[in-house]
N, C-alpha and C. Protein backbone atom coordinates (compact mmCIF):
# COMPACT_ATOMS: atom_id res chain seq x y z
N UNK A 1 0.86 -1.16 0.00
CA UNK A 1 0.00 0.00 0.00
C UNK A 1 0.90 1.23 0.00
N UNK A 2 1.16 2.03 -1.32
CA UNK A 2 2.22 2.89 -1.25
C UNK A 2 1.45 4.57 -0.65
N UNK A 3 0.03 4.76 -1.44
CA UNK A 3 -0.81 5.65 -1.42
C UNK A 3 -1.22 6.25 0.30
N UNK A 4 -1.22 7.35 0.99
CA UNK A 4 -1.22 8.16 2.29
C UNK A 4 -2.82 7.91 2.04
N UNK A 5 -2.99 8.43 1.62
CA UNK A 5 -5.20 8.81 1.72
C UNK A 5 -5.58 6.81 1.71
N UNK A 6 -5.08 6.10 1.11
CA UNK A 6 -5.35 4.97 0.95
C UNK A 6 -5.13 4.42 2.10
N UNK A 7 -3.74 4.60 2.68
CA UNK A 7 -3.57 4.00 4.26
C UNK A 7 -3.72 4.82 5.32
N UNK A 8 -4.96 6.21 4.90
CA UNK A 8 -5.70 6.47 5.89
C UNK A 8 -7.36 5.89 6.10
N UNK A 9 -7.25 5.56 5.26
CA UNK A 9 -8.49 4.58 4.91
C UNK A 9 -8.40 3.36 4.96
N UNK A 10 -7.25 2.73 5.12
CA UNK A 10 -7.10 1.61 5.54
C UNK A 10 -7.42 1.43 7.24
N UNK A 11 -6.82 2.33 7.82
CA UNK A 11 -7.01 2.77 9.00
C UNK A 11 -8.03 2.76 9.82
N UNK A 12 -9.14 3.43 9.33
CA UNK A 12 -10.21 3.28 9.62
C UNK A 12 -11.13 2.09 9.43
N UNK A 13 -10.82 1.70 8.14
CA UNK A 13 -11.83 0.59 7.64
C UNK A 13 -11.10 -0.64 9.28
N UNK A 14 -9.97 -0.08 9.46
CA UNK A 14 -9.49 -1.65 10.21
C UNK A 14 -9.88 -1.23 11.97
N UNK A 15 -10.67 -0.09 12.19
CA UNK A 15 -10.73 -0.01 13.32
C UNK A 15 -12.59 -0.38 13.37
N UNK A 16 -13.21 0.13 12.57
CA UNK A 16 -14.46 0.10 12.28
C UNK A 16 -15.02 -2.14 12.07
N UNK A 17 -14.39 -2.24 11.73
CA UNK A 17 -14.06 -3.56 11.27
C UNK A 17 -13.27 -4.86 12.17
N UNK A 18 -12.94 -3.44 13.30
CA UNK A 18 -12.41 -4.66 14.45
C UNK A 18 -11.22 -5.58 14.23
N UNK A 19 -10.47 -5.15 13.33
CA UNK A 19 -9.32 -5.64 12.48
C UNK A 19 -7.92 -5.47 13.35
N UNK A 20 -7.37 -5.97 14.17
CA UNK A 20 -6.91 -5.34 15.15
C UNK A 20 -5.43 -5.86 14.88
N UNK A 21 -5.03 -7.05 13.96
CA UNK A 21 -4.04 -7.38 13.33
C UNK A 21 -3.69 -6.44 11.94
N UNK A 22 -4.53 -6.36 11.08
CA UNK A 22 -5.19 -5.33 10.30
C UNK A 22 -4.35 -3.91 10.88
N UNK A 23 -4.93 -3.36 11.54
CA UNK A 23 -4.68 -2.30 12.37
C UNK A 23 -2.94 -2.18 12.58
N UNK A 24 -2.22 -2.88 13.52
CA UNK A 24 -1.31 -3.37 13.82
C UNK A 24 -0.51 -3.29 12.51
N UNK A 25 -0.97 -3.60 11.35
CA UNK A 25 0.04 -3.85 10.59
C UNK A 25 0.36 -2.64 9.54
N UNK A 26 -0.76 -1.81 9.82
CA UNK A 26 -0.46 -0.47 9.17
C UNK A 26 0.72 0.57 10.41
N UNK A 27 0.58 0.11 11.06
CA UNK A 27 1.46 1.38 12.31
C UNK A 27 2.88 1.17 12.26
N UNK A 28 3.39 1.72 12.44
CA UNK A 28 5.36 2.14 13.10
C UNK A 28 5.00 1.16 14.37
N UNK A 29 6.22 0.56 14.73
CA UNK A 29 6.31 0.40 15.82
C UNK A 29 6.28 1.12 17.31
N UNK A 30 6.94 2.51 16.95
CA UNK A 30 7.16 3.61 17.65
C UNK A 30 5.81 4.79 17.50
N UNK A 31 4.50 4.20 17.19
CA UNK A 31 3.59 4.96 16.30
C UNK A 31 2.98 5.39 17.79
N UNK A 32 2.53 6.92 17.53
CA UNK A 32 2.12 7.27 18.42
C UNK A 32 0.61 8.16 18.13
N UNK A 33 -0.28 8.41 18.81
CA UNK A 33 -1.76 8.80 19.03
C UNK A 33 -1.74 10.00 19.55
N UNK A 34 -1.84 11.17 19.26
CA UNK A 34 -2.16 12.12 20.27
C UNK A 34 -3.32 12.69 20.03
N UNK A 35 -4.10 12.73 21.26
CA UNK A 35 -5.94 13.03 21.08
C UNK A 35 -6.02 14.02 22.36
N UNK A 36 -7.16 14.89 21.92
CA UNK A 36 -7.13 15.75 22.99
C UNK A 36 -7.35 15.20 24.49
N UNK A 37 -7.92 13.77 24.72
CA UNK A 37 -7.72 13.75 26.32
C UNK A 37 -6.60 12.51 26.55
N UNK A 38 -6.03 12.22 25.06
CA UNK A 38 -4.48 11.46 26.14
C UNK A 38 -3.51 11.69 24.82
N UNK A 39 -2.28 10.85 25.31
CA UNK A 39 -1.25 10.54 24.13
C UNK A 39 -1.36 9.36 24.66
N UNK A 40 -0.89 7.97 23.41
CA UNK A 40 -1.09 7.07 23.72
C UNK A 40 0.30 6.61 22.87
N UNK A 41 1.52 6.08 23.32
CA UNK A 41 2.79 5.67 23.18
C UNK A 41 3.12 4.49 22.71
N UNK A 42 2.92 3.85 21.25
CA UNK A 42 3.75 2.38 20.78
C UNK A 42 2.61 2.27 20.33
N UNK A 43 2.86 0.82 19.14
CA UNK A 43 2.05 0.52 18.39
C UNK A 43 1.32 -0.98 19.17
N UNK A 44 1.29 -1.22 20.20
CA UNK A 44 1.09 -2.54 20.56
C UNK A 44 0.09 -1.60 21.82
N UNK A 45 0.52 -0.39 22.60
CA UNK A 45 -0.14 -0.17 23.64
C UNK A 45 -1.27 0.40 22.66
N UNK A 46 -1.30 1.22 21.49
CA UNK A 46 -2.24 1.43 20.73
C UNK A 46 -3.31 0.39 20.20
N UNK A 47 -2.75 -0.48 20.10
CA UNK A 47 -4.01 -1.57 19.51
C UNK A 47 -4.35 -2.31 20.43
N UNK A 48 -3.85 -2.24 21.85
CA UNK A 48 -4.91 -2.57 23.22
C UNK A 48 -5.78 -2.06 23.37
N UNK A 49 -5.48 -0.87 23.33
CA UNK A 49 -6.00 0.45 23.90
C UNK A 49 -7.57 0.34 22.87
N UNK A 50 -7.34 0.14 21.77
CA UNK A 50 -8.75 0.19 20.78
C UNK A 50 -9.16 -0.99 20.70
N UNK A 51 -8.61 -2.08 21.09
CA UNK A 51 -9.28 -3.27 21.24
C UNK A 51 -9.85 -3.66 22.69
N UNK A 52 -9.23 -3.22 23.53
CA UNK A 52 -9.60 -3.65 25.63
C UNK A 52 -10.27 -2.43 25.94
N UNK A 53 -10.21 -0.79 25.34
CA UNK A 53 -10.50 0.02 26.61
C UNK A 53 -10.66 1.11 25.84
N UNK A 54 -11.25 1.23 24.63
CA UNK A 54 -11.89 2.82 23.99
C UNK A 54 -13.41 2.52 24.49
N UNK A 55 -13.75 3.72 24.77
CA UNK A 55 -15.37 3.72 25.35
C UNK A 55 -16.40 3.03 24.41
N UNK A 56 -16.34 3.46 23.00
CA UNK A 56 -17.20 2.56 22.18
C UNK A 56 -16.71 1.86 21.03
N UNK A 57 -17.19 0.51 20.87
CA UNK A 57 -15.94 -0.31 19.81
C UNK A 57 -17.01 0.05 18.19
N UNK A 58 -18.29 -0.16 18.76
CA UNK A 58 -19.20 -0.16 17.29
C UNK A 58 -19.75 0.76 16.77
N UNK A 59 -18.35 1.67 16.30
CA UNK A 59 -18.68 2.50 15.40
C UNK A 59 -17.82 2.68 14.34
N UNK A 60 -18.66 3.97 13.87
CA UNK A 60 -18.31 4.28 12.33
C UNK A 60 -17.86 4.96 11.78
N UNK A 61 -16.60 6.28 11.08
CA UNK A 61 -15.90 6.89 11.01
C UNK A 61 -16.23 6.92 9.18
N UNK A 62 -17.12 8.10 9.48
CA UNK A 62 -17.49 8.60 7.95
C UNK A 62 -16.80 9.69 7.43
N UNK A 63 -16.08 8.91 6.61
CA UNK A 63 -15.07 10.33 5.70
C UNK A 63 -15.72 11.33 4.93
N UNK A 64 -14.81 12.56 5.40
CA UNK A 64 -15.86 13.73 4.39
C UNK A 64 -14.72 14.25 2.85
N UNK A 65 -13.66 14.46 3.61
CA UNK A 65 -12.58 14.66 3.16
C UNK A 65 -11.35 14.35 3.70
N UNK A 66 -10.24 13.69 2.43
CA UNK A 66 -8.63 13.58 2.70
C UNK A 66 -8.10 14.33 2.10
N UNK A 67 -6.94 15.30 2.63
CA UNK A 67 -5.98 16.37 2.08
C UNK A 67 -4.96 15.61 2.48
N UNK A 68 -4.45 16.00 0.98
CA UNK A 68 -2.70 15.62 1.31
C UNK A 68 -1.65 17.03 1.04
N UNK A 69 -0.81 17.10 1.59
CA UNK A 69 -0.11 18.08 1.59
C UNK A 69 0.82 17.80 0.48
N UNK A 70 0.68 18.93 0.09
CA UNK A 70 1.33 19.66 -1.23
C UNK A 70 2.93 19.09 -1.82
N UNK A 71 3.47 18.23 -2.52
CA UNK A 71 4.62 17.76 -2.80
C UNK A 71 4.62 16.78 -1.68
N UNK A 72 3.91 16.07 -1.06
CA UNK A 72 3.57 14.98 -0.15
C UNK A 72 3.19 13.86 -0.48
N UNK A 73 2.39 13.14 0.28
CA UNK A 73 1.76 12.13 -0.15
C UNK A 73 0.67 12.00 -1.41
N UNK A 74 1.14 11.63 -2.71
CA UNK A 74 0.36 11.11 -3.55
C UNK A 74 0.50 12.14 -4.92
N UNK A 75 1.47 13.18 -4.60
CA UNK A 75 1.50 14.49 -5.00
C UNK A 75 2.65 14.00 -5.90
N UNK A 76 3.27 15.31 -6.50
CA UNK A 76 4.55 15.62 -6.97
C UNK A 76 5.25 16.86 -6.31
N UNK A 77 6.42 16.71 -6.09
CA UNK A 77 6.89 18.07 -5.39
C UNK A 77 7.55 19.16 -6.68
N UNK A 78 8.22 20.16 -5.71
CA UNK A 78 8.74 21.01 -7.04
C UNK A 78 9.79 20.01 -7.77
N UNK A 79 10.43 19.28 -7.99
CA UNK A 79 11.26 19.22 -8.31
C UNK A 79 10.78 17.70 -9.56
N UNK A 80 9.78 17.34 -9.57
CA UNK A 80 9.08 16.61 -10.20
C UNK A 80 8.76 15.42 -10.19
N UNK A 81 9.46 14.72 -8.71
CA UNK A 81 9.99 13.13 -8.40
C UNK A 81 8.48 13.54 -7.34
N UNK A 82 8.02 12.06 -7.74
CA UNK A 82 6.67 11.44 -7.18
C UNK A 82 7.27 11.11 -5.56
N UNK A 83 6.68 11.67 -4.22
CA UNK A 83 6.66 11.00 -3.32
C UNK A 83 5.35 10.54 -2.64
N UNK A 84 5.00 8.94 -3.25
CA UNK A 84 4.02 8.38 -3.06
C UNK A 84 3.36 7.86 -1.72
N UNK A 85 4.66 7.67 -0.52
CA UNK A 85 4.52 7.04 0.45
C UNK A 85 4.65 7.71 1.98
N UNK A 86 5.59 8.90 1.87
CA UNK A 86 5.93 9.33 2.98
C UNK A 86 5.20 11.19 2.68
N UNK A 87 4.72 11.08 4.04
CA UNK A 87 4.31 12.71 4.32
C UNK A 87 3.26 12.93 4.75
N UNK A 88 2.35 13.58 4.79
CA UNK A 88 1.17 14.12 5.88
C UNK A 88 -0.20 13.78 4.73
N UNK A 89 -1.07 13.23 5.44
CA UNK A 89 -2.39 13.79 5.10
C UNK A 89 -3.48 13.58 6.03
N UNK A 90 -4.34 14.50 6.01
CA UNK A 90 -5.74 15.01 6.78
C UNK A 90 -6.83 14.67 6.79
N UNK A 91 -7.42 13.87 7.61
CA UNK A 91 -8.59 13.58 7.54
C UNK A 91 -9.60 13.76 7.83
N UNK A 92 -10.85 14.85 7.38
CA UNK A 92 -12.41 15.28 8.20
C UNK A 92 -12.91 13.99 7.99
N UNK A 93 -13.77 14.23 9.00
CA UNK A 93 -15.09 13.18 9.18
C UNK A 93 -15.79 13.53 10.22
N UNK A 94 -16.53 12.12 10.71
CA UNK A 94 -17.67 12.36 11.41
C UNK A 94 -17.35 10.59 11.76
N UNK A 95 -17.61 10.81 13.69
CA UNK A 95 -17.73 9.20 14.29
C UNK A 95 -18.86 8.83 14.64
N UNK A 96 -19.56 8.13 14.20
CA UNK A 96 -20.97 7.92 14.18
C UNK A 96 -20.69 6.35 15.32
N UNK A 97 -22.18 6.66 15.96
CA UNK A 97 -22.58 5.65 17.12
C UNK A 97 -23.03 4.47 16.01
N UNK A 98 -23.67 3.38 16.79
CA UNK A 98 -24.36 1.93 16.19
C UNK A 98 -24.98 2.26 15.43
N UNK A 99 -26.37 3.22 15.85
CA UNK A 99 -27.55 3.79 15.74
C UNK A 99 -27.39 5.29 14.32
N UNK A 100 -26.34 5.34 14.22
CA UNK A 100 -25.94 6.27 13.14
C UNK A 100 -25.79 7.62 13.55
N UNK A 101 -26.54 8.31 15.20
CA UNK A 101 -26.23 9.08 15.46
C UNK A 101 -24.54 9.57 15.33
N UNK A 102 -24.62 10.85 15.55
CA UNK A 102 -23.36 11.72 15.32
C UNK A 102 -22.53 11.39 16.88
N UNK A 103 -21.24 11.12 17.06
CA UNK A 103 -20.60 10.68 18.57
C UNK A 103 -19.91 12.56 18.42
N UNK A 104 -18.77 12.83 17.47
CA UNK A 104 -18.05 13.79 17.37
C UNK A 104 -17.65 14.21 15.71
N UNK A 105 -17.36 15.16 15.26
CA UNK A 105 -16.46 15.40 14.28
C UNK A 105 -15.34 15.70 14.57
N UNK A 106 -14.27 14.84 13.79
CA UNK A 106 -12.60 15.24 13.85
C UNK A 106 -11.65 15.59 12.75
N UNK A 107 -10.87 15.90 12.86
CA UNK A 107 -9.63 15.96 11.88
C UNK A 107 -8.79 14.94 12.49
N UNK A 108 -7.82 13.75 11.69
CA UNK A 108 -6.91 13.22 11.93
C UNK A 108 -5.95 13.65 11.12
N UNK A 109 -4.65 14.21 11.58
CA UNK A 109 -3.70 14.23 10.45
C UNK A 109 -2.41 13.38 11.15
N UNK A 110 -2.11 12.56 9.73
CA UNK A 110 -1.37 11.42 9.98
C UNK A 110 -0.05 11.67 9.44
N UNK A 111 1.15 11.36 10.23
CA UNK A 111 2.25 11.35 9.48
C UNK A 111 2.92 10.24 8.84
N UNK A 112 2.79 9.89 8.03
CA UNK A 112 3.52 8.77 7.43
C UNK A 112 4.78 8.66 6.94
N UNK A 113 5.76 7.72 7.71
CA UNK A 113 6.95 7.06 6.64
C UNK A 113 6.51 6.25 5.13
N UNK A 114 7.74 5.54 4.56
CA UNK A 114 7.48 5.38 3.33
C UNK A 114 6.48 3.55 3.84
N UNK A 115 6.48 3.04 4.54
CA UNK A 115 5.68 1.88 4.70
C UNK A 115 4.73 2.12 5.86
N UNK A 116 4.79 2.94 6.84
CA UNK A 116 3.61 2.74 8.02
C UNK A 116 3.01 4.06 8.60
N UNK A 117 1.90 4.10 9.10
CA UNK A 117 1.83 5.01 9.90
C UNK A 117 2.64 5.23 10.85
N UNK A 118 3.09 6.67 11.16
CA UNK A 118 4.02 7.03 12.49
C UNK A 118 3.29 7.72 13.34
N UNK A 119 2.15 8.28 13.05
CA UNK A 119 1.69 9.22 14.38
C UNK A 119 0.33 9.81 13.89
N UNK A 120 -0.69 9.70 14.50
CA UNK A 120 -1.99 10.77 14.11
C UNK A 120 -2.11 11.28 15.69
N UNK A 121 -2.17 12.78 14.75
CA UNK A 121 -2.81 13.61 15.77
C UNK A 121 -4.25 14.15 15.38
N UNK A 122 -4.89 13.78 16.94
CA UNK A 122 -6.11 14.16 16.43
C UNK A 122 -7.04 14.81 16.99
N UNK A 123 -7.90 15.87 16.15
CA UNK A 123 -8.58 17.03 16.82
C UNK A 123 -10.05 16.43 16.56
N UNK A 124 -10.81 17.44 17.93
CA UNK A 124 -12.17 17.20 17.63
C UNK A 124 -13.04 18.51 17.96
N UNK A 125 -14.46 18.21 17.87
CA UNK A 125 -15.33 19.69 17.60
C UNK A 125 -16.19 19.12 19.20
């Protein structure tokens, strides 16, 4: 999976989906979470953490929009060489309950190396 917007969507589909190997196999080892009420440190305490102890597991994370930053992920930079794999992109949405109600809207923006996620930070409304 070389594509940023693709393995931010991988992302989701594998948390929504309960995919927790899935999950695991998109992250850095050293991958880190920062959300407005914690930081959450490593890629193994991260996929506890969403598998043993996030408040709700059955939901749904409806994309509105992915931005990728400019000569970044999926882009071309000035200089004309494709960097397909490594660099930032942004994600709006909306986390929807079982029931389809609205939980929050967020931005995730993810930093990616050239094979894994390294870090989303993430805001909410």
């Amino acid at each position: 999976m070389t594509d940023g917007a693709e393995r931010a969507r991988a992302y989701y589909r594998a948390l929504d989906e309960a995919d927790y190997d899935g999950l695991a196999d998109l992250l850095a080892e050293g991958f880190v979470h920062d959300r407005p009420d914690r930081t959450i440190d490593g890629r193994d305490r991260f996929v506890a953490f969403m598998r043993e102890e996030r408040p709700q597991t059955d939901t749904d994370h409806q994309i509105e929009a992915v931005f990728a930053a400019r000569g970044g992920v999926g882009e071309r930079g000035a200089d004309g060489d494709e960097d397909a794999a490594a660099g930032s992109v942004a994600v709006q949405g909306r986390l929807l309950a079982a029931d389809g109600s609205a939980i929050t809207g967020f931005v995730d923006v993810f930093r990616l190396s050239e094979a894994e996620i390294e870090r989303i930070e993430t805001y909410t409304d």
